[in-house]
N, C-alpha and C. Protein backbone atom coordinates (compact mmCIF):
# COMPACT_ATOMS: atom_id res chain seq x y z
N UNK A 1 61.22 -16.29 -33.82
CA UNK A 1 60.04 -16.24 -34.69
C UNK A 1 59.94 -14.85 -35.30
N UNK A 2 59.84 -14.86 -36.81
CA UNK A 2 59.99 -13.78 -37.21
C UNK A 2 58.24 -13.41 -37.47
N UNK A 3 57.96 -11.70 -37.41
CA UNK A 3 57.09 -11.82 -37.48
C UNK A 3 56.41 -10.80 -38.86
N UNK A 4 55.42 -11.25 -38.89
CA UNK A 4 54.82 -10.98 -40.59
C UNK A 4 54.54 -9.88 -41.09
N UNK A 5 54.45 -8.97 -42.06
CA UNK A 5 54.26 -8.12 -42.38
C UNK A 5 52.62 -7.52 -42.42
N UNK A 6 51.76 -8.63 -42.48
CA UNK A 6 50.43 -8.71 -41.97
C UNK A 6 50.43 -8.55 -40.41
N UNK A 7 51.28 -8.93 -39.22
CA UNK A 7 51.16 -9.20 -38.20
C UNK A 7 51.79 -7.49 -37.74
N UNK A 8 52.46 -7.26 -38.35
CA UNK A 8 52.98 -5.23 -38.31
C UNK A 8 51.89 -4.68 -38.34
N UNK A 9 51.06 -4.76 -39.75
CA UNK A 9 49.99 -3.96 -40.01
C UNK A 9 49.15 -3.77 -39.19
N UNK A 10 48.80 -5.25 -38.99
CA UNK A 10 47.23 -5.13 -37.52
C UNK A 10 48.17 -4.50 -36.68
N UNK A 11 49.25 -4.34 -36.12
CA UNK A 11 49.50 -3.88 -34.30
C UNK A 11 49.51 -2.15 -35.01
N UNK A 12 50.08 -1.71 -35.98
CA UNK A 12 50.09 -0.36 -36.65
C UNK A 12 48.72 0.13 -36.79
N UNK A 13 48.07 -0.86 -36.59
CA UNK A 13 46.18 -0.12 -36.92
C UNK A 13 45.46 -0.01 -35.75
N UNK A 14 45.87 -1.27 -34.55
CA UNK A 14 44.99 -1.51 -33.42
C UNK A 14 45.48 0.22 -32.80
N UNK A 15 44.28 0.34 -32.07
CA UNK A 15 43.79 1.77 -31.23
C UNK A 15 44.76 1.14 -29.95
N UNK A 16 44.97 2.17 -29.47
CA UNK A 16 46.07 1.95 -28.37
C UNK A 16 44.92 2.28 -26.75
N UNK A 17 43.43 3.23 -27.44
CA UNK A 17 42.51 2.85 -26.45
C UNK A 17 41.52 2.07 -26.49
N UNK A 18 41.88 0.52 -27.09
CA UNK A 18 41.32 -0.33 -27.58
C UNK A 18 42.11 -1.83 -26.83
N UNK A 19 43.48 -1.23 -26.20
CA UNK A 19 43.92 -2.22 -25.71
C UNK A 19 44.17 -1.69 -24.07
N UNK A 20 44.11 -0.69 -23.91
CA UNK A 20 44.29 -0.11 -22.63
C UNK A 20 43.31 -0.46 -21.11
N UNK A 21 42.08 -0.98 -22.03
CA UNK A 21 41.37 -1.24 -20.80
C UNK A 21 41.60 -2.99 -20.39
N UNK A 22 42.40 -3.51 -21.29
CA UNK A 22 42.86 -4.96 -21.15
C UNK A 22 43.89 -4.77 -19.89
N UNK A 23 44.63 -4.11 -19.86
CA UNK A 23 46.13 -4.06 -19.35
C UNK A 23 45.76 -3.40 -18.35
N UNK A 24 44.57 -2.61 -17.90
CA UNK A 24 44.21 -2.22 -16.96
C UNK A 24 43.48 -3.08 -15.74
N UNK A 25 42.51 -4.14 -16.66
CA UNK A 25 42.25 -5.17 -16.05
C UNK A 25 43.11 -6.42 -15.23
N UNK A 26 44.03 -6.41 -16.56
CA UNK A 26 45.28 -7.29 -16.09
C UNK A 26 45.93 -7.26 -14.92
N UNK A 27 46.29 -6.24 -14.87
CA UNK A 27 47.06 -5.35 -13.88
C UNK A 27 46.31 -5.51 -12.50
N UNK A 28 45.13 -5.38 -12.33
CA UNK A 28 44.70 -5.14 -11.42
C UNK A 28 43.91 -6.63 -10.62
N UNK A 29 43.71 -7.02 -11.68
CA UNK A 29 43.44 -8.73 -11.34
C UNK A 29 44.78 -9.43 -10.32
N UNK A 30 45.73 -9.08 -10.75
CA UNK A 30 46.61 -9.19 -10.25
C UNK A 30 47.45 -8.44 -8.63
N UNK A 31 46.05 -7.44 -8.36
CA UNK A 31 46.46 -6.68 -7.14
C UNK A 31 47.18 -5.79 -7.48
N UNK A 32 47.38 -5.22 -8.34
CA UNK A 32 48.76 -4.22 -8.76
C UNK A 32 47.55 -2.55 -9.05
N UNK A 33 47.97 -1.71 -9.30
CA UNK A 33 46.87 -0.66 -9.51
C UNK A 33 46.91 0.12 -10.81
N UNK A 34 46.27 0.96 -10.96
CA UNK A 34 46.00 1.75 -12.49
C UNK A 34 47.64 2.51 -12.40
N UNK A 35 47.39 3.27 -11.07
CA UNK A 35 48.88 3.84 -10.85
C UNK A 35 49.86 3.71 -11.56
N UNK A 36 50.18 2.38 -10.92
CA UNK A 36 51.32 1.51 -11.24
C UNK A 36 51.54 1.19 -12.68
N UNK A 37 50.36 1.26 -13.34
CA UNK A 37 50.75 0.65 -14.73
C UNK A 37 50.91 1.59 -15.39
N UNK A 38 50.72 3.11 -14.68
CA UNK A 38 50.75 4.38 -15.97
C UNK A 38 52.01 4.55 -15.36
N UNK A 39 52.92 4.16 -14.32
CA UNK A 39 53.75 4.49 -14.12
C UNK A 39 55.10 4.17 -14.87
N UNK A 40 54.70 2.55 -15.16
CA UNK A 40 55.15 1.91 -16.44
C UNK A 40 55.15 2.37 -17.80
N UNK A 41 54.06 2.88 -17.66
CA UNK A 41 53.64 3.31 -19.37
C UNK A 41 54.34 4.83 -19.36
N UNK A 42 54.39 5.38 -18.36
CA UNK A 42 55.65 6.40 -18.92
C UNK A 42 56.49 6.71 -18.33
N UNK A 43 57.23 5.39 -17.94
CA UNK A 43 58.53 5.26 -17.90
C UNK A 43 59.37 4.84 -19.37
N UNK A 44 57.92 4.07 -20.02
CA UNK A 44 58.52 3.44 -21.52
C UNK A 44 58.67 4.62 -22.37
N UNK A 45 57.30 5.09 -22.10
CA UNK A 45 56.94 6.68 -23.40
C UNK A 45 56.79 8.00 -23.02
N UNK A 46 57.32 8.10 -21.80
CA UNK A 46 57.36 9.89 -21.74
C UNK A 46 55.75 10.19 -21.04
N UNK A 47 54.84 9.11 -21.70
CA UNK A 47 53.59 10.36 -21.28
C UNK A 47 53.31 10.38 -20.26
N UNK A 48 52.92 11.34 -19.46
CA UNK A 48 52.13 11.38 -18.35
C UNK A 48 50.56 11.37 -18.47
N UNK A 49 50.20 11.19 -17.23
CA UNK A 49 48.72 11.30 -16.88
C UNK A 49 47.89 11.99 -18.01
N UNK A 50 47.69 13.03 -18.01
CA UNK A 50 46.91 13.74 -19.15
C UNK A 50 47.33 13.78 -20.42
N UNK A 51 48.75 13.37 -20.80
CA UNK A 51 48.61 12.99 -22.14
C UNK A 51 48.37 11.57 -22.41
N UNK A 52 48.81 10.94 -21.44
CA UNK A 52 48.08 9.33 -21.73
C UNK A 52 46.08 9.35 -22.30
N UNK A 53 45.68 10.00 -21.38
CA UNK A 53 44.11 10.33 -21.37
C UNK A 53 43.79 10.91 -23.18
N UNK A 54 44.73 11.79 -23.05
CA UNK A 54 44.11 13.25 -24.63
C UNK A 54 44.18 11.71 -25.52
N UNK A 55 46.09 11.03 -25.71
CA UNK A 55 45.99 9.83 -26.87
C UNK A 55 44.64 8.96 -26.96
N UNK A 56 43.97 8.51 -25.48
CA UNK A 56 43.10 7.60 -25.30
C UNK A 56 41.76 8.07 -25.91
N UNK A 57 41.79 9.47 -25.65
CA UNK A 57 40.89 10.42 -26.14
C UNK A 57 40.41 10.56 -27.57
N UNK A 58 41.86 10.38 -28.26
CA UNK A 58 41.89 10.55 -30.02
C UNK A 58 41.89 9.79 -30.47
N UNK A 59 42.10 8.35 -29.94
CA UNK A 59 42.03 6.82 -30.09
C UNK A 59 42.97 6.69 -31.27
N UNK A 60 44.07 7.02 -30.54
CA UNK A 60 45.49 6.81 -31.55
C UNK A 60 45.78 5.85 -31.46
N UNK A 61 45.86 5.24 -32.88
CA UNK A 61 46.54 3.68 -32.81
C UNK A 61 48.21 3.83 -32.68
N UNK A 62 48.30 2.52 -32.40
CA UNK A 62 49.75 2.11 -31.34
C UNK A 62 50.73 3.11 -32.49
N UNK A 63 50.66 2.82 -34.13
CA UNK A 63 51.60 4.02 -34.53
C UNK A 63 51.89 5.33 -34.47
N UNK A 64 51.35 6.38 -34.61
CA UNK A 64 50.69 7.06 -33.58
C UNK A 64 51.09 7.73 -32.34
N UNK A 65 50.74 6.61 -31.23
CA UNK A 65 51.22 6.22 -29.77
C UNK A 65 52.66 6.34 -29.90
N UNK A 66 53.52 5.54 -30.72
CA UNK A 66 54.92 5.27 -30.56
C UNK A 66 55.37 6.57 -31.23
N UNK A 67 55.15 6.78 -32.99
CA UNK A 67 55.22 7.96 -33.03
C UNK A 67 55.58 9.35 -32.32
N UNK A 68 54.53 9.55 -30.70
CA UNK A 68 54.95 10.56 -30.12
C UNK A 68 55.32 10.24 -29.03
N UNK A 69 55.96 9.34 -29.07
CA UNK A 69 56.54 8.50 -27.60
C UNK A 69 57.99 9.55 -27.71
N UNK A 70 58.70 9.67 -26.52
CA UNK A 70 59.84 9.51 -26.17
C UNK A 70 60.52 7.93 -25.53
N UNK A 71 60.93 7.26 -26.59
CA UNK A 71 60.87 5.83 -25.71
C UNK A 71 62.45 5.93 -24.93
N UNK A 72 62.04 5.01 -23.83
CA UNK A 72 62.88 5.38 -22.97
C UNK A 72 64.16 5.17 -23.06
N UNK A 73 65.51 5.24 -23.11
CA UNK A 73 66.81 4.63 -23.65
C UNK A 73 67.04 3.31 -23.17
N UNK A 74 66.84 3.25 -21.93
CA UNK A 74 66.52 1.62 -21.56
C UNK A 74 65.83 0.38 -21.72
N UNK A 75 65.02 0.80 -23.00
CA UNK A 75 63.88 0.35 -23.55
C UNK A 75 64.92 -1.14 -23.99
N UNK A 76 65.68 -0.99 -24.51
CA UNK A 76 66.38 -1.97 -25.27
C UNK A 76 66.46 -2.85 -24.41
N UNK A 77 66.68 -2.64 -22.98
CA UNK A 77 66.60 -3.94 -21.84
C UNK A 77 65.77 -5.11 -21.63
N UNK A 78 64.95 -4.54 -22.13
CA UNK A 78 63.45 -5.13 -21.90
C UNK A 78 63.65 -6.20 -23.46
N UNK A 79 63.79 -7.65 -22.73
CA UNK A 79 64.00 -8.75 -23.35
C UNK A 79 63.02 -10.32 -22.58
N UNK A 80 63.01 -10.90 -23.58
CA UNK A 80 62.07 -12.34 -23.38
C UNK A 80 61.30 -12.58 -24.50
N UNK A 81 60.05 -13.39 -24.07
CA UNK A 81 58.89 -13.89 -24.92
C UNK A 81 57.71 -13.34 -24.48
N UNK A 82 57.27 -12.97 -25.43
CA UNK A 82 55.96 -12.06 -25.61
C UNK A 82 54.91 -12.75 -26.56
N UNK A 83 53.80 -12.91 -26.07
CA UNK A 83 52.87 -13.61 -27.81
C UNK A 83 53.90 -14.70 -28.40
N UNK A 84 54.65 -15.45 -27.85
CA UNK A 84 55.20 -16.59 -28.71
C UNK A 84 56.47 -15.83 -29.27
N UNK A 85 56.90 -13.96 -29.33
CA UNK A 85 57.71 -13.87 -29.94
C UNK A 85 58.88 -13.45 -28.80
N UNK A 86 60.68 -13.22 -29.69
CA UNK A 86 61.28 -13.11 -28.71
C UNK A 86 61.45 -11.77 -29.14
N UNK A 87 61.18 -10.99 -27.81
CA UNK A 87 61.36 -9.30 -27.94
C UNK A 87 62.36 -8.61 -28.42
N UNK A 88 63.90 -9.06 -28.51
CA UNK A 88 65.33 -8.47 -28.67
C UNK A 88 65.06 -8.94 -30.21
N UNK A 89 64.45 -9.87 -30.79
CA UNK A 89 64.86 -10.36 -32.07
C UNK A 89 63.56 -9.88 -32.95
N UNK A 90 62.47 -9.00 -32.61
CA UNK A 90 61.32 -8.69 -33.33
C UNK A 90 62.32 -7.12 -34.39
N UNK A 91 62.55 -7.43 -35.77
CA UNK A 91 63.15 -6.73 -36.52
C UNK A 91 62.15 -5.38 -36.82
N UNK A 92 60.70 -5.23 -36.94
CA UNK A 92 59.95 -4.14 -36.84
C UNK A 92 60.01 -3.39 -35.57
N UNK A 93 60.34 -1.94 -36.03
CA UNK A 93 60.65 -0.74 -34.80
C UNK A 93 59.38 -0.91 -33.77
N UNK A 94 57.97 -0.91 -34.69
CA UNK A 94 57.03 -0.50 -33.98
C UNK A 94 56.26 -1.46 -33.09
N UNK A 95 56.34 -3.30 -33.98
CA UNK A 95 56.07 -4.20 -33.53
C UNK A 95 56.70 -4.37 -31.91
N UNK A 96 57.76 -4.18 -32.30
CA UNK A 96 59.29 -4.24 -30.84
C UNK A 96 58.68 -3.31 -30.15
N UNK A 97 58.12 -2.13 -29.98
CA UNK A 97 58.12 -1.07 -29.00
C UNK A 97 56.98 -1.31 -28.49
N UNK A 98 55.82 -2.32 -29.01
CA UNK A 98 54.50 -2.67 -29.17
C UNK A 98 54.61 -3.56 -27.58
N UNK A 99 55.42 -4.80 -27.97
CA UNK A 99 56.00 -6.01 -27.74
C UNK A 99 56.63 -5.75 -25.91
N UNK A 100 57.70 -3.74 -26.10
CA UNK A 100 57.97 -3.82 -25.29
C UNK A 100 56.87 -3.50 -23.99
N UNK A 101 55.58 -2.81 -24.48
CA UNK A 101 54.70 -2.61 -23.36
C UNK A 101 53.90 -3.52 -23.11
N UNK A 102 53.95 -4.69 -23.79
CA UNK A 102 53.34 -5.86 -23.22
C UNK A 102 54.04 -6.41 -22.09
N UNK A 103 55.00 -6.57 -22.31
CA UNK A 103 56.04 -7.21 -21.48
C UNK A 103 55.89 -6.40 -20.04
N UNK A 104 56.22 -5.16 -20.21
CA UNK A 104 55.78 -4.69 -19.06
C UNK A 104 54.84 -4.70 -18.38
N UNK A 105 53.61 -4.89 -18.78
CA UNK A 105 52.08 -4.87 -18.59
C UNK A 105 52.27 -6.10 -17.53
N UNK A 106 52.93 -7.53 -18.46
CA UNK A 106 53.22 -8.48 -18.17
C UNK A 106 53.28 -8.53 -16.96
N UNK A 107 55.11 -8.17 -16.86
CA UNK A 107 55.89 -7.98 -15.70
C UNK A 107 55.32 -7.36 -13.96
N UNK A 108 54.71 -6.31 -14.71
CA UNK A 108 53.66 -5.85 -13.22
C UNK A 108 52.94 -6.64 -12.52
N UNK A 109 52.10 -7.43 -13.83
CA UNK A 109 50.76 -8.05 -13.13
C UNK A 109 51.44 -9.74 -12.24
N UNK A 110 52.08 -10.13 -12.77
CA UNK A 110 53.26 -11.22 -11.91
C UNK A 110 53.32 -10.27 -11.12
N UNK A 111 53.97 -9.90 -10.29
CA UNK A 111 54.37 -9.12 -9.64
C UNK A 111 55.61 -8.77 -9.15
N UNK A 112 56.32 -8.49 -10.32
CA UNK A 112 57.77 -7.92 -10.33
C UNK A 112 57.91 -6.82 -9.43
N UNK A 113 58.98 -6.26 -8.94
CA UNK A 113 59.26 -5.25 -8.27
C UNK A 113 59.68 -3.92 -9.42
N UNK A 114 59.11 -3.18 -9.02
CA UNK A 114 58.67 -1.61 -9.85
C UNK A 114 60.53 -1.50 -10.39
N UNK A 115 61.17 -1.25 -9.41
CA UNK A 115 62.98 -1.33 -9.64
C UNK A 115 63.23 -2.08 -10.89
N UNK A 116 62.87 -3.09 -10.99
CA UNK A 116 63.12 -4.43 -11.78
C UNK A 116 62.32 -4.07 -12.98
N UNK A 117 61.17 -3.75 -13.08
CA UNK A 117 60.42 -3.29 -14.48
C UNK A 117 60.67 -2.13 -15.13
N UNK A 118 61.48 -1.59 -14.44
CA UNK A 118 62.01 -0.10 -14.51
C UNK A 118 63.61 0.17 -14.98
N UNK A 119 63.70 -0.99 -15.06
CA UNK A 119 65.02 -1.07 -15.70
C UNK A 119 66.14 -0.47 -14.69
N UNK A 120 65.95 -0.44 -12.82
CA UNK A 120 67.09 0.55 -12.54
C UNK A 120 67.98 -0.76 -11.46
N UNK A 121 67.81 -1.91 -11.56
CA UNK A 121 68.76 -2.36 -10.50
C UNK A 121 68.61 -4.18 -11.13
């Protein structure tokens, strides 16, 4: 499923601390902890703790967010269905990098093993 050039725009505009308290909920509904999911979140993008907070702070939308990401080289691993779409085949850089922290978000709250979401085994 290819996805739309309208469907780029909104994820390029949405606030990235506009979706953060979703994935926080998620996560934790699921027994998993805040920890754990920032542990994810910068394993994908580099940030740590206090720069996760400053972005949340400036309410940088996801372009932005990716923008000053370091994304991780293993990022490309991170494959499936996300929102109906398939992650390896989403042709937008930012949509795909969008796509890939869902998946992860995902992956936690199931309760994958940290190794396994982490791309190391």
């Amino acid at each position: 499923m290819k996805t739309t050039p309208e469907h780029n725009e909104r994820i390029a505009k949405m606030t990235f601390s506009s979706v953060y308290p979703h994935y926080v909920t998620k996560v934790e509904k699921k027994g998993r902890t805040k920890d754990e999911l920032h542990q994810v979140i910068e394993w994908l993008t580099g940030f740590d703790e206090s720069k996760l907070q400053e972005l949340i702070a400036e309410k940088v939308t996801f372009k932005t967010f990716f923008q000053k990401a370091k994304l991780n080289p293993k990022a490309h691993l991170i494959t499936g269905v996300i929102c109906g779409y398939r992650i390896e085949e989403i042709d937008n850089p930012l949509t795909q990098q969008t796509r890939y922290l869902d998946k992860l978000v995902d992956e936690l709250a199931i309760g994958r093993k940290m190794n396994k979401i982490l791309r190391e085994g």
